[in-house]
Protein backbone atom coordinates (compact mmCIF):
# COMPACT_ATOMS: atom_id res chain seq x y z
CA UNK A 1 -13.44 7.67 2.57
CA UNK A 2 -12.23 10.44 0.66
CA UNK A 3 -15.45 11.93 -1.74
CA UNK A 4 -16.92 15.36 -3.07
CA UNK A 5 -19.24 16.94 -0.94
CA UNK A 6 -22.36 15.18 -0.35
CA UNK A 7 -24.54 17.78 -1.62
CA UNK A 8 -23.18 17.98 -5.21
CA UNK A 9 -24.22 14.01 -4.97
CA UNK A 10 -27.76 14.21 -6.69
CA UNK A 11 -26.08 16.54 -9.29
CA UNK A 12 -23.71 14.21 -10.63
CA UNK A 13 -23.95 10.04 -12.55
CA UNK A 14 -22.06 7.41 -10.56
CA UNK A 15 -18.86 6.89 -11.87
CA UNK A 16 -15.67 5.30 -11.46
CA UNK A 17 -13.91 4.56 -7.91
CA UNK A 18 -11.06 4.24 -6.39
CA UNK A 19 -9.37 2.80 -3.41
CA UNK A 20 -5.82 3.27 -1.32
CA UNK A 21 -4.99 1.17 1.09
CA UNK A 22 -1.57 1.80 3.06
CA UNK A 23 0.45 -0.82 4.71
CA UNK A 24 2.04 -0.12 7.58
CA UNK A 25 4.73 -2.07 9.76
CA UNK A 26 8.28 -2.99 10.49
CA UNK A 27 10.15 -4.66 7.78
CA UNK A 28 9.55 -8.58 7.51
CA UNK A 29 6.66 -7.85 9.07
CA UNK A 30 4.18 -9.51 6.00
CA UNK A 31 3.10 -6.55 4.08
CA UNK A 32 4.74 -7.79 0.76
CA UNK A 33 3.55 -11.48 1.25
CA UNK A 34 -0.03 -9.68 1.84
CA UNK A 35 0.36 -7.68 -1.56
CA UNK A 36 1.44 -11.34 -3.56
CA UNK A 37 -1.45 -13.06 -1.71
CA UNK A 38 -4.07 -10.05 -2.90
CA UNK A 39 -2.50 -9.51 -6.46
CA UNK A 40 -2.28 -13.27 -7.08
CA UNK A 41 -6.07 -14.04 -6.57
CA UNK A 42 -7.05 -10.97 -8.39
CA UNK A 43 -5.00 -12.41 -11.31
CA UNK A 44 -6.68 -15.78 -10.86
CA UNK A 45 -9.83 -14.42 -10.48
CA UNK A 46 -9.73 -12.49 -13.87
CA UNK A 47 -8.48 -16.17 -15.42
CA UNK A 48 -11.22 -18.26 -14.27
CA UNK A 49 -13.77 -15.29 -15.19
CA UNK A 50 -12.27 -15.12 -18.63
CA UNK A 51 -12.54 -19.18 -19.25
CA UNK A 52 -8.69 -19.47 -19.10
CA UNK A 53 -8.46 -22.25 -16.44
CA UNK A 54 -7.40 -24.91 -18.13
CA UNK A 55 -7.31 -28.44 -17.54
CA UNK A 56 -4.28 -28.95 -15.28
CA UNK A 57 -4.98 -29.82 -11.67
CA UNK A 58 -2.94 -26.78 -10.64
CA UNK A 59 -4.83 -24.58 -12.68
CA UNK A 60 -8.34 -26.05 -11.59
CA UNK A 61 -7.04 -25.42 -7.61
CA UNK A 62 -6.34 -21.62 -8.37
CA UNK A 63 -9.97 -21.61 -9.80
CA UNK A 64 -11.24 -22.37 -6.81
CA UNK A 65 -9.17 -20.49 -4.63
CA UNK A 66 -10.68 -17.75 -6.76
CA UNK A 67 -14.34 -18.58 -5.71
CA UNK A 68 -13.35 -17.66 -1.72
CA UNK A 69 -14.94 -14.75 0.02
CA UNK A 70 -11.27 -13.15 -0.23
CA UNK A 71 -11.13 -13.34 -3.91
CA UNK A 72 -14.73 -12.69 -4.36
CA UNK A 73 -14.24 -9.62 -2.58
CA UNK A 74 -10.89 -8.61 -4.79
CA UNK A 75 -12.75 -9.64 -7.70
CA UNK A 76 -14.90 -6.46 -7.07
CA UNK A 77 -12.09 -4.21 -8.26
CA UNK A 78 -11.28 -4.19 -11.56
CA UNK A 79 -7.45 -3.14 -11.19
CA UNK A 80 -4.86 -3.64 -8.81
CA UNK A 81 -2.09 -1.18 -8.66
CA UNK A 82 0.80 -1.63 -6.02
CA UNK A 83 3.52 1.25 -5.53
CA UNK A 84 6.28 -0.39 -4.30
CA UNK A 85 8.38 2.30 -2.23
CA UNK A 86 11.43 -0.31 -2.01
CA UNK A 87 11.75 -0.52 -5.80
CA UNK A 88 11.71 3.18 -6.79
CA UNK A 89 13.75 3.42 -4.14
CA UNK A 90 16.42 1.35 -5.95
CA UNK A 91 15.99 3.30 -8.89
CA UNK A 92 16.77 6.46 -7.31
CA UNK A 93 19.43 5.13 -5.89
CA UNK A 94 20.86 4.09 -9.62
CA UNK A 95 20.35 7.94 -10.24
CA UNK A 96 22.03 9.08 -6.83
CA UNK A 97 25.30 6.56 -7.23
CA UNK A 98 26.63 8.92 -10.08
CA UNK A 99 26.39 12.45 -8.23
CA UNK A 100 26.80 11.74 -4.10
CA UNK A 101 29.72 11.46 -2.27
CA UNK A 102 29.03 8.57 0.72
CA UNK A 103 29.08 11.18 3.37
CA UNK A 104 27.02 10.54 6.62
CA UNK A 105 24.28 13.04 7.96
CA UNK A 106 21.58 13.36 10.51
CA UNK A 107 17.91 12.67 8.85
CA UNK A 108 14.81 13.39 11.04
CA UNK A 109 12.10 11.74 8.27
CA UNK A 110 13.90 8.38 8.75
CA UNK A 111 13.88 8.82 12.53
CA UNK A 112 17.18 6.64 12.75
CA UNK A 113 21.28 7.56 13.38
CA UNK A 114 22.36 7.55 9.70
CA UNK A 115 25.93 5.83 10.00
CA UNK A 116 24.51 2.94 8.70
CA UNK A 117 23.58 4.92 5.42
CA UNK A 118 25.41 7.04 2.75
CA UNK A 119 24.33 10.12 1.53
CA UNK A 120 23.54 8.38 -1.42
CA UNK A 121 20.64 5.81 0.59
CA UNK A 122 19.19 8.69 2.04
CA UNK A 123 18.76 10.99 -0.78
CA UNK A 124 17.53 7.96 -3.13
CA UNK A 125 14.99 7.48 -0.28
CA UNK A 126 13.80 11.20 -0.01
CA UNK A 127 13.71 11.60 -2.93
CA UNK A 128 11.42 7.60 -3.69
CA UNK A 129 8.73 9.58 -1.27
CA UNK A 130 8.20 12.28 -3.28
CA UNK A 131 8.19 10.28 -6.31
CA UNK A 132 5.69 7.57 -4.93
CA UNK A 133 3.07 10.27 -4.27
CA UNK A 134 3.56 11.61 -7.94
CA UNK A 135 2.93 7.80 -8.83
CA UNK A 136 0.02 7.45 -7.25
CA UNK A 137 -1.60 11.09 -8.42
CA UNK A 138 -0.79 10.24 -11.90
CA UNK A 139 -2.42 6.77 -11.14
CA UNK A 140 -5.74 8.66 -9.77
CA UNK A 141 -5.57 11.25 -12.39
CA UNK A 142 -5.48 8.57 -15.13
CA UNK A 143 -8.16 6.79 -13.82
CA UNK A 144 -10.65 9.27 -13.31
CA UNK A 145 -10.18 10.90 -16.43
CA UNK A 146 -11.17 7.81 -18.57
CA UNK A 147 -14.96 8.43 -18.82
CA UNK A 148 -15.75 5.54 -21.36
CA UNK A 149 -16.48 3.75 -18.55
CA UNK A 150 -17.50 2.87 -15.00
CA UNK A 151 -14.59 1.13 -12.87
CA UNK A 152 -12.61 0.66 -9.65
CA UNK A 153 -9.66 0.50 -8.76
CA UNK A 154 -7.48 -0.35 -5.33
CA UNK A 155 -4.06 1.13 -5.44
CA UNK A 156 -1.77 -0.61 -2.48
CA UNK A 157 0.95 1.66 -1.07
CA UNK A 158 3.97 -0.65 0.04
CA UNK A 159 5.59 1.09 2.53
CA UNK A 160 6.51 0.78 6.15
CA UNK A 161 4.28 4.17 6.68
CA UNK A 162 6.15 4.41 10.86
CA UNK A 163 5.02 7.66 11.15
CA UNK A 164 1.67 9.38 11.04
CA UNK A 165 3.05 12.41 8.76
CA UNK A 166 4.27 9.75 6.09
CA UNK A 167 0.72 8.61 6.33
CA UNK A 168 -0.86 11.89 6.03
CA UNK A 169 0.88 13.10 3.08
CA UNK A 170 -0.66 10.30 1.51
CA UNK A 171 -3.85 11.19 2.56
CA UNK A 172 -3.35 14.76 1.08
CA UNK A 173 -2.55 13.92 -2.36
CA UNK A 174 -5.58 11.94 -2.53
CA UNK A 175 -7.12 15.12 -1.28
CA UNK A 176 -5.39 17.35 -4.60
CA UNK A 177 -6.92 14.74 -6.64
CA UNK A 178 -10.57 15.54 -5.20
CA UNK A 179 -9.79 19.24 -5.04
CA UNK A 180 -8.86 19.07 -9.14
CA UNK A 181 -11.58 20.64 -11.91
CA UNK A 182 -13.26 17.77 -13.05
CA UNK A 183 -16.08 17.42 -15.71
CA UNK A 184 -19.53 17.23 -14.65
CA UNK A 185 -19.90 13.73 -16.06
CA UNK A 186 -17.32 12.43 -13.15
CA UNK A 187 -17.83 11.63 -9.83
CA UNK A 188 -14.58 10.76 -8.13
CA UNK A 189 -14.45 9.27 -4.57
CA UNK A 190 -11.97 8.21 -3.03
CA UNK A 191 -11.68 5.04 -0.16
CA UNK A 192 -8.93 5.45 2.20
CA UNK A 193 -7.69 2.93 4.59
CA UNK A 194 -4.59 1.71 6.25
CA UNK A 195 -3.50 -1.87 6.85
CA UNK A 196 -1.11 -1.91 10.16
CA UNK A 197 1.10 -4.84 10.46
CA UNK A 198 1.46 -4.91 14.11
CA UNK A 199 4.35 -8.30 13.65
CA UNK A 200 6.57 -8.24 17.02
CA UNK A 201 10.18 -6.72 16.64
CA UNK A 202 11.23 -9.97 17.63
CA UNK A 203 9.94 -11.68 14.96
CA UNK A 204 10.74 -9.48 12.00
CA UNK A 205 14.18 -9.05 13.18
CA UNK A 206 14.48 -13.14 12.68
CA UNK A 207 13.12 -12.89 9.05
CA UNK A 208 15.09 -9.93 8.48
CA UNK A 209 18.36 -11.70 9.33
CA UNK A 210 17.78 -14.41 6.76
CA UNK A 211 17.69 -11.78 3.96
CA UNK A 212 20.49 -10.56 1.82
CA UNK A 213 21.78 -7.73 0.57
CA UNK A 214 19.63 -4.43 0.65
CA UNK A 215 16.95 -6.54 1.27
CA UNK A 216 18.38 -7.16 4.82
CA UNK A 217 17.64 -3.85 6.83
CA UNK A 218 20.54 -2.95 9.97
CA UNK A 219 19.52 -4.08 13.10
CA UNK A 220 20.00 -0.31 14.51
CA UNK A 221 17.18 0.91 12.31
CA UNK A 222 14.82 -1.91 12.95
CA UNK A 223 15.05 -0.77 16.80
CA UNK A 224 14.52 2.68 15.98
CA UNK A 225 11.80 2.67 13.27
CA UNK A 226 9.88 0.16 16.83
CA UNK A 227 10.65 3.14 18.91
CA UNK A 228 8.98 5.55 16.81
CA UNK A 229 6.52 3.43 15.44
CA UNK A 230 3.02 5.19 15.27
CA UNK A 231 0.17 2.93 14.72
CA UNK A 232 -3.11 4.25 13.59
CA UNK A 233 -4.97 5.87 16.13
CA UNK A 234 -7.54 8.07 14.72
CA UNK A 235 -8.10 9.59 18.35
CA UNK A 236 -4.65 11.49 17.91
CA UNK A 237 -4.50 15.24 16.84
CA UNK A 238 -5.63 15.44 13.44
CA UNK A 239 -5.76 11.89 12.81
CA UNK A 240 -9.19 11.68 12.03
CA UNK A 241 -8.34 10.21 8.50
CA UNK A 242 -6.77 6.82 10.28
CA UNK A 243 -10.87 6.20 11.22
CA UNK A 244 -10.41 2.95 8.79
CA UNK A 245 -7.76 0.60 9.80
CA UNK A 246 -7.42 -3.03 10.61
CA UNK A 247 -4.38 -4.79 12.37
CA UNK A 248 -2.56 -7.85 11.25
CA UNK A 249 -0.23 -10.38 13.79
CA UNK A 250 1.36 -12.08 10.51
CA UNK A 251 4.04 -13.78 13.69
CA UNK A 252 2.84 -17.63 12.96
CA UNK A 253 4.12 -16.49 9.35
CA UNK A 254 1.61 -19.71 7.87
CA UNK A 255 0.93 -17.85 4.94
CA UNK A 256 -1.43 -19.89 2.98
CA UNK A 257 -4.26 -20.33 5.86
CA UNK A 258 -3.86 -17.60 8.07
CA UNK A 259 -3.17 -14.79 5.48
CA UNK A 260 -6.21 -15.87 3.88
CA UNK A 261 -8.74 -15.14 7.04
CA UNK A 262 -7.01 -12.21 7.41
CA UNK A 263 -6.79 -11.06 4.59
CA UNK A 264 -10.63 -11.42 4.06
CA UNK A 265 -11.21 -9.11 7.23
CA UNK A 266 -9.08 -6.50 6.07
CA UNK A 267 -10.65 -6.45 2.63
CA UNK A 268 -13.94 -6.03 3.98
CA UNK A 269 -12.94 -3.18 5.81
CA UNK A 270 -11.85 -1.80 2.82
CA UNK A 271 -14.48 -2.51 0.90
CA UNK A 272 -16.95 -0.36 3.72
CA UNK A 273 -14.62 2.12 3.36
């Protein structure tokens, strides 16, 4: 985890939390089905705590979903907060459609042969990166600066995350956030941890042919984003920050069962962290 020095520790009140969690993988690989599986309990969760079952039987079955180790463990964080890279993606690209011409160029950052893009794709998508880390320091700012009281919060960056700089510049901005003047009162930490979804190329390529539209990635850059595919490895050159990571097979792609176990060892990682 990312926290203030340990010495300052006795000077300072506990106070709120936070947690980011990165998923990394090929596309169709299961991070967004792990994101619905995690934000869906914690929504249950806060139901049944609340006395909002109900008295349908489809109600009384979320309830006790919510009483599994998975949820009890989500339960522990008050808020859930997901930055979806594929969404502000699409809403640069809204932005973009107006200006760019649909030339084709060479971009390193993707790591792919752009003729399967327009200018307009890849400037949306630079330009979604920078934006997502703005998201989720205004996210971190907002959170620590509410003093009135003590809470946590995990915030899940949806991305595929292929390469180790994409995962560091996360790391970093979590890092500004720490290195920001802060009251006395406060004292900030910050858990980081990365979920890699280590699915087989085979397998996502399957899912991803059943998809439509933008949704449905080119084959081309699902072989290239494999080739260059860096899992965590917090033995590599200034890695050190990957130390927390677990790795997820989602290939049997039974959801409801196998998500679950998983799910509830990845959690707990997160939760040491």
């Amino acid at each position: 985890p990312v926290s203030i020095p340990d010495e300052m520790d006795h000077q300072l009140p506990p106070q709120s939390t936070a947690s980011v969690l990165l998923l990394c993988g090929l596309p169709a690989s299961g991070k967004s089905t792990f994101v619905r599986t995690i934000i869906d309990l914690h929504e249950q969760q806060r139901s049944c705590t609340n006395g909002q079952e109900g008295h349908g039987d489809g109600n009384k079955n979320a309830c006790k979903n919510s009483e599994s180790g998975l949820a009890r463990i989500v339960s522990r964080f008050d808020k859930i907060f997901r930055v979806d890279y594929d969404s502000i993606t699409e809403q640069e690209l809204t932005l973009c459609n107006d200006k760019n011409d649909d030339s084709q160029d060479q971009d390193a950052g993707l790591g792919v042969n752009n003729t399967s893009f327009g200018s307009n794709d890849l400037e949306a998508w630079r330009n979604s990166r920078v934006r997502a880390l703005e998201t989720l320091k205004d996210a971190l700012t907002t959170h620590f600066a509410d003093n009135s009281k003590k809470s946590s919060l995990l915030i899940i960056m949806d991305d595929n995350f292929h390469l180790r700089s994409m995962r560091r510049d996360v790391y970093r901005s979590c890092q500004e956030i720490l290195a920001m003047p802060l009251p006395l009162s406060t004292q900030p930490r910050i858990g980081f941890s990365t979920a890699y979804f280590s699915t087989p190329l085979e397998v996502c390529l399957e899912r991803n042919d059943s998809r439509q539209g933008k949704e449905r990635i080119p084959i081309d850059v699902m072989n290239r984003m494999a080739s260059v595919m860096e899992p965590p490895d917090e033995t590599k050159p200034y890695a050190s920050f990957e130390r927390f990571h677990v790795s997820i097979d989602n290939s049997c792609n039974t959801i409801i069962a196998e998500m679950n176990i998983t799910n509830s060892e990845t959690m707990h990682s997160i939760d040491k962290c």
